[in-house]
C-alpha atoms as a PDB file:
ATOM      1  CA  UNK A   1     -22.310 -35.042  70.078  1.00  0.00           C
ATOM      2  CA  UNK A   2     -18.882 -35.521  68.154  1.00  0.00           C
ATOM      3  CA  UNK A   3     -20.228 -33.419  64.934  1.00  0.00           C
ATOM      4  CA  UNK A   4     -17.967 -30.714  64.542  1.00  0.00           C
ATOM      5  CA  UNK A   5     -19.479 -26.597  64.216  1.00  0.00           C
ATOM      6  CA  UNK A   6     -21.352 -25.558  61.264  1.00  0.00           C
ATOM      7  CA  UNK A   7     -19.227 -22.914  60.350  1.00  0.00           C
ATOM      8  CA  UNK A   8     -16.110 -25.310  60.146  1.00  0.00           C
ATOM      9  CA  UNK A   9     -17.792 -26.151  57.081  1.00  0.00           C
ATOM     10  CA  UNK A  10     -17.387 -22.737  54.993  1.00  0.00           C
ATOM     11  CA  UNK A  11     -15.003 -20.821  56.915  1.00  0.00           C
ATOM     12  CA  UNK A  12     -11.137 -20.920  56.186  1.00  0.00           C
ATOM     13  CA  UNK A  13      -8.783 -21.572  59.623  1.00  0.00           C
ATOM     14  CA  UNK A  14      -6.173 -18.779  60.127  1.00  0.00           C
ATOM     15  CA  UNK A  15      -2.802 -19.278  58.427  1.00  0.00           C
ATOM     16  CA  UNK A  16      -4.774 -21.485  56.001  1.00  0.00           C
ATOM     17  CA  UNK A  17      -4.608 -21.154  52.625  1.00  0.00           C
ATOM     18  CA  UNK A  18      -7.740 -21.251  50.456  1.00  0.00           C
ATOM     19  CA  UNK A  19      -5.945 -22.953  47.375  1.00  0.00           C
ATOM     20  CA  UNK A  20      -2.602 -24.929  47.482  1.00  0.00           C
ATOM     21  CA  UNK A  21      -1.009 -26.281  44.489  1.00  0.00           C
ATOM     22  CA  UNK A  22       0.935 -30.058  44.275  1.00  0.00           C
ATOM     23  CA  UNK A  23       2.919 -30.625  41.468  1.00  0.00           C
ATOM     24  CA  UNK A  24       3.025 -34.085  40.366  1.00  0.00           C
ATOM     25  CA  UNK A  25       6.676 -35.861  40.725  1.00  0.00           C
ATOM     26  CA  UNK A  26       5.277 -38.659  38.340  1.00  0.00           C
ATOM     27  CA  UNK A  27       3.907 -37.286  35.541  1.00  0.00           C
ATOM     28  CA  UNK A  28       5.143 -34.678  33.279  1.00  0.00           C
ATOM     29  CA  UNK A  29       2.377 -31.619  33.447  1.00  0.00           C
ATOM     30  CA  UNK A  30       0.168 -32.597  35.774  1.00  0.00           C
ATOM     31  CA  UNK A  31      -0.581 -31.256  39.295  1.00  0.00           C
ATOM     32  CA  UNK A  32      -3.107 -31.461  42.235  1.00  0.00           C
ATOM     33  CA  UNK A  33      -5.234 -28.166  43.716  1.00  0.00           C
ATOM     34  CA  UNK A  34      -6.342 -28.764  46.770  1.00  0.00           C
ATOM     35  CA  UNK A  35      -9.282 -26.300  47.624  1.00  0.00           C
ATOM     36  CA  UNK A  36     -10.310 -25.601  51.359  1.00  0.00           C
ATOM     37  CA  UNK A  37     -14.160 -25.046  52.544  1.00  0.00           C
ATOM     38  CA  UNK A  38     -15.394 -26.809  49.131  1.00  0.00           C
ATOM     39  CA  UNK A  39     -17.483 -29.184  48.288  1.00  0.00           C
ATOM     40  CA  UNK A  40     -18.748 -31.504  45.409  1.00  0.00           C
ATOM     41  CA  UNK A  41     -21.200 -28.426  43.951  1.00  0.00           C
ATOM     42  CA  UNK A  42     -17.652 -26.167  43.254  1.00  0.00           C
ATOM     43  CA  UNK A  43     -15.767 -29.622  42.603  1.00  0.00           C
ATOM     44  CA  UNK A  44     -18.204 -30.346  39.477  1.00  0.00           C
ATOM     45  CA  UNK A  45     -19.047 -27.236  37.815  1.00  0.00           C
ATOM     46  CA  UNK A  46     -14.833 -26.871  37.901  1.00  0.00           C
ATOM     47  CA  UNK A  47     -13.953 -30.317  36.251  1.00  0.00           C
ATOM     48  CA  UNK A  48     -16.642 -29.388  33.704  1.00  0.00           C
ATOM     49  CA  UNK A  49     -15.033 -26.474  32.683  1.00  0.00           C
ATOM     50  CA  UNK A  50     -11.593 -28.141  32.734  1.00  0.00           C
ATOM     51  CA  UNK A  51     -12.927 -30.621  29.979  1.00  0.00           C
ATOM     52  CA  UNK A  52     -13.736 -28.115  27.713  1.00  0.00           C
ATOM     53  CA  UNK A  53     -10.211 -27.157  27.430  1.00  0.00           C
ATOM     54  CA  UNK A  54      -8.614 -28.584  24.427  1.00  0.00           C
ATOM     55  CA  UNK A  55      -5.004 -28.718  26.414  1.00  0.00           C
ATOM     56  CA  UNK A  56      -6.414 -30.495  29.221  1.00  0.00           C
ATOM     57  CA  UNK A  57      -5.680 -34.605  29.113  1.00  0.00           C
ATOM     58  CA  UNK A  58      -7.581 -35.259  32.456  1.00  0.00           C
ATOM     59  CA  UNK A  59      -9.685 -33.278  34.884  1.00  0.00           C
ATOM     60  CA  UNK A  60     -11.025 -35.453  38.049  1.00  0.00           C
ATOM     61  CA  UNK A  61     -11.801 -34.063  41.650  1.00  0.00           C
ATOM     62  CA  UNK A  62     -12.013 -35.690  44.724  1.00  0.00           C
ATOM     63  CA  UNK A  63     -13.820 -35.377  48.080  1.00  0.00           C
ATOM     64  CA  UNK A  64     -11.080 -37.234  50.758  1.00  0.00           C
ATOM     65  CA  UNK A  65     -14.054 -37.497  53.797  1.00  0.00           C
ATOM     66  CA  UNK A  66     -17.063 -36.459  54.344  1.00  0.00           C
ATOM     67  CA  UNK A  67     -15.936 -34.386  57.744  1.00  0.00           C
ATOM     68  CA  UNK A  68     -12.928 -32.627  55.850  1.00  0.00           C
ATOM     69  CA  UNK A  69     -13.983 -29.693  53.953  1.00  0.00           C
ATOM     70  CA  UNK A  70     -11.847 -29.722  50.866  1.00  0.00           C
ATOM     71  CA  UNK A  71     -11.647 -31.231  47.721  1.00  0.00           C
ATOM     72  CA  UNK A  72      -8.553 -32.703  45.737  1.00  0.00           C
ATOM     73  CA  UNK A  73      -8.839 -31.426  41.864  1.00  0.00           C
ATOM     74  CA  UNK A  74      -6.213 -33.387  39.848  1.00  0.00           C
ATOM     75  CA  UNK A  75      -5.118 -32.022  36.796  1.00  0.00           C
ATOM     76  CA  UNK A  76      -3.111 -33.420  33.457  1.00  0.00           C
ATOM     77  CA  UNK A  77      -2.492 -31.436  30.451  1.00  0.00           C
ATOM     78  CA  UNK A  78      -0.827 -31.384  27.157  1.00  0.00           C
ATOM     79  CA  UNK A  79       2.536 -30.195  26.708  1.00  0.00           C
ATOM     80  CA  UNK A  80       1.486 -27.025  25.713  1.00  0.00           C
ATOM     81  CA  UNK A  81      -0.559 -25.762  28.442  1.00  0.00           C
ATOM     82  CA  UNK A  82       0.331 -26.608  32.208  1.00  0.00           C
ATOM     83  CA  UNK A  83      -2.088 -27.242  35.069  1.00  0.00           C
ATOM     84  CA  UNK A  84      -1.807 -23.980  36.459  1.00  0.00           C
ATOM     85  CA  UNK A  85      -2.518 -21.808  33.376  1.00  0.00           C
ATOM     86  CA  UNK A  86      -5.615 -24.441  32.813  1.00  0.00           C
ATOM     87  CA  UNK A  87      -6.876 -23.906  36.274  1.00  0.00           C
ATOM     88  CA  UNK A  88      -6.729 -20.664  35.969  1.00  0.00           C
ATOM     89  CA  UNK A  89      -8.207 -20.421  32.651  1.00  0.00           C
ATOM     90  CA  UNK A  90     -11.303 -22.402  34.287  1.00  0.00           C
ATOM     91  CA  UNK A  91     -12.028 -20.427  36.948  1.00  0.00           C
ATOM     92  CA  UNK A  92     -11.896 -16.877  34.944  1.00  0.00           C
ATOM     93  CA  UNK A  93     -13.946 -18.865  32.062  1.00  0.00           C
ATOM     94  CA  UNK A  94     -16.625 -19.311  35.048  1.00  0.00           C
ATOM     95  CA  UNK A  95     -16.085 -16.041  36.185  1.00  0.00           C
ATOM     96  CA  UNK A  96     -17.431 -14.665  32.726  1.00  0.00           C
ATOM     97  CA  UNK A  97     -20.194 -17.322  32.310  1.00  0.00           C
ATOM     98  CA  UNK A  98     -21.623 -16.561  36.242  1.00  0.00           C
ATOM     99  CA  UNK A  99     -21.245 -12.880  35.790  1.00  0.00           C
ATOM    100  CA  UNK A 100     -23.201 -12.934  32.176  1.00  0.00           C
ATOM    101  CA  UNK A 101     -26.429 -15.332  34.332  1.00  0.00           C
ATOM    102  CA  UNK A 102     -26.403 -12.450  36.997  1.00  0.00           C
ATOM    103  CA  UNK A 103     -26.944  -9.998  34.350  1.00  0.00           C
ATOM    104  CA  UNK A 104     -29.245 -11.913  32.418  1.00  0.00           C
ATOM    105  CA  UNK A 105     -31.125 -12.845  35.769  1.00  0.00           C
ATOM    106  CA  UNK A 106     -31.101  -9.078  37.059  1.00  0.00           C
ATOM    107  CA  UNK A 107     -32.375  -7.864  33.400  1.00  0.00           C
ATOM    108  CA  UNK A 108     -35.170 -10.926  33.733  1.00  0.00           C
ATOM    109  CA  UNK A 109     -36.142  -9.083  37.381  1.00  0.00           C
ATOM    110  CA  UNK A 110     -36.436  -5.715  36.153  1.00  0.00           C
ATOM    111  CA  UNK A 111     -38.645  -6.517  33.488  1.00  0.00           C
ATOM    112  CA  UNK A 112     -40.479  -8.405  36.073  1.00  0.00           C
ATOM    113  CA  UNK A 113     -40.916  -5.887  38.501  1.00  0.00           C
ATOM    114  CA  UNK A 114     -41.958  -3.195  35.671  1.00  0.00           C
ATOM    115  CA  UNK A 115     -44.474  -5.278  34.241  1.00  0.00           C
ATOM    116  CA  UNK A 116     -46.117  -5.662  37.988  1.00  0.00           C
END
């Protein structure tokens, strides 16, 4: 079977990085990251967040093929913010929101378990 090992699908090659970063030669403030081992579930929730920045002009992500774990997250912004700072502001925005649900979820199981 040509289908290539299940854990080329979440597991990051040597000398790879995890995140790269493209700058756009076209257009002023905008940029690509291009995340390894991801998929559309990480590609979504990220755009979301992007759009809820004020600064941010466009947020779009791609999936290139199927077979090739990574996605393509394309970035524009205003002039007063720049991809990076916006991409950055995402993912530690999402690191607050996930880390407040695994409280709220742990405080929801304790109760649970007391009450039983």
């Amino acid at each position: 079977m040509n289908a290539p090992d299940r854990y080329e699908r979440f597991v990051v090659p040597e000398g790879t990085k995890k995140v790269s970063y493209e700058r756009d030669t076209k257009i002023i403030n905008a940029a690509s990251f291009i995340i390894e081992r991801e998929e559309h579930t990480i590609g979504n929730i990220l755009r979301m967040q992007l759009h809820r920045d004020e600064n941010v002009l466009f947020a779009g992500y791609k999936l290139p093929h199927p077979l090739k774990y990574k996605i393509i997250i394309r970035i524009h912004t205003a002039s007063q913010s720049s991809p990076m700072q916006a991409y950055n502001q995402a993912i530690n925005d999402l690191d607050k929101e996930l880390d407040h649900l695994k409280n709220a979820l742990e405080a929801e199981f304790a109760k649970f378990s007391r009450d039983y």
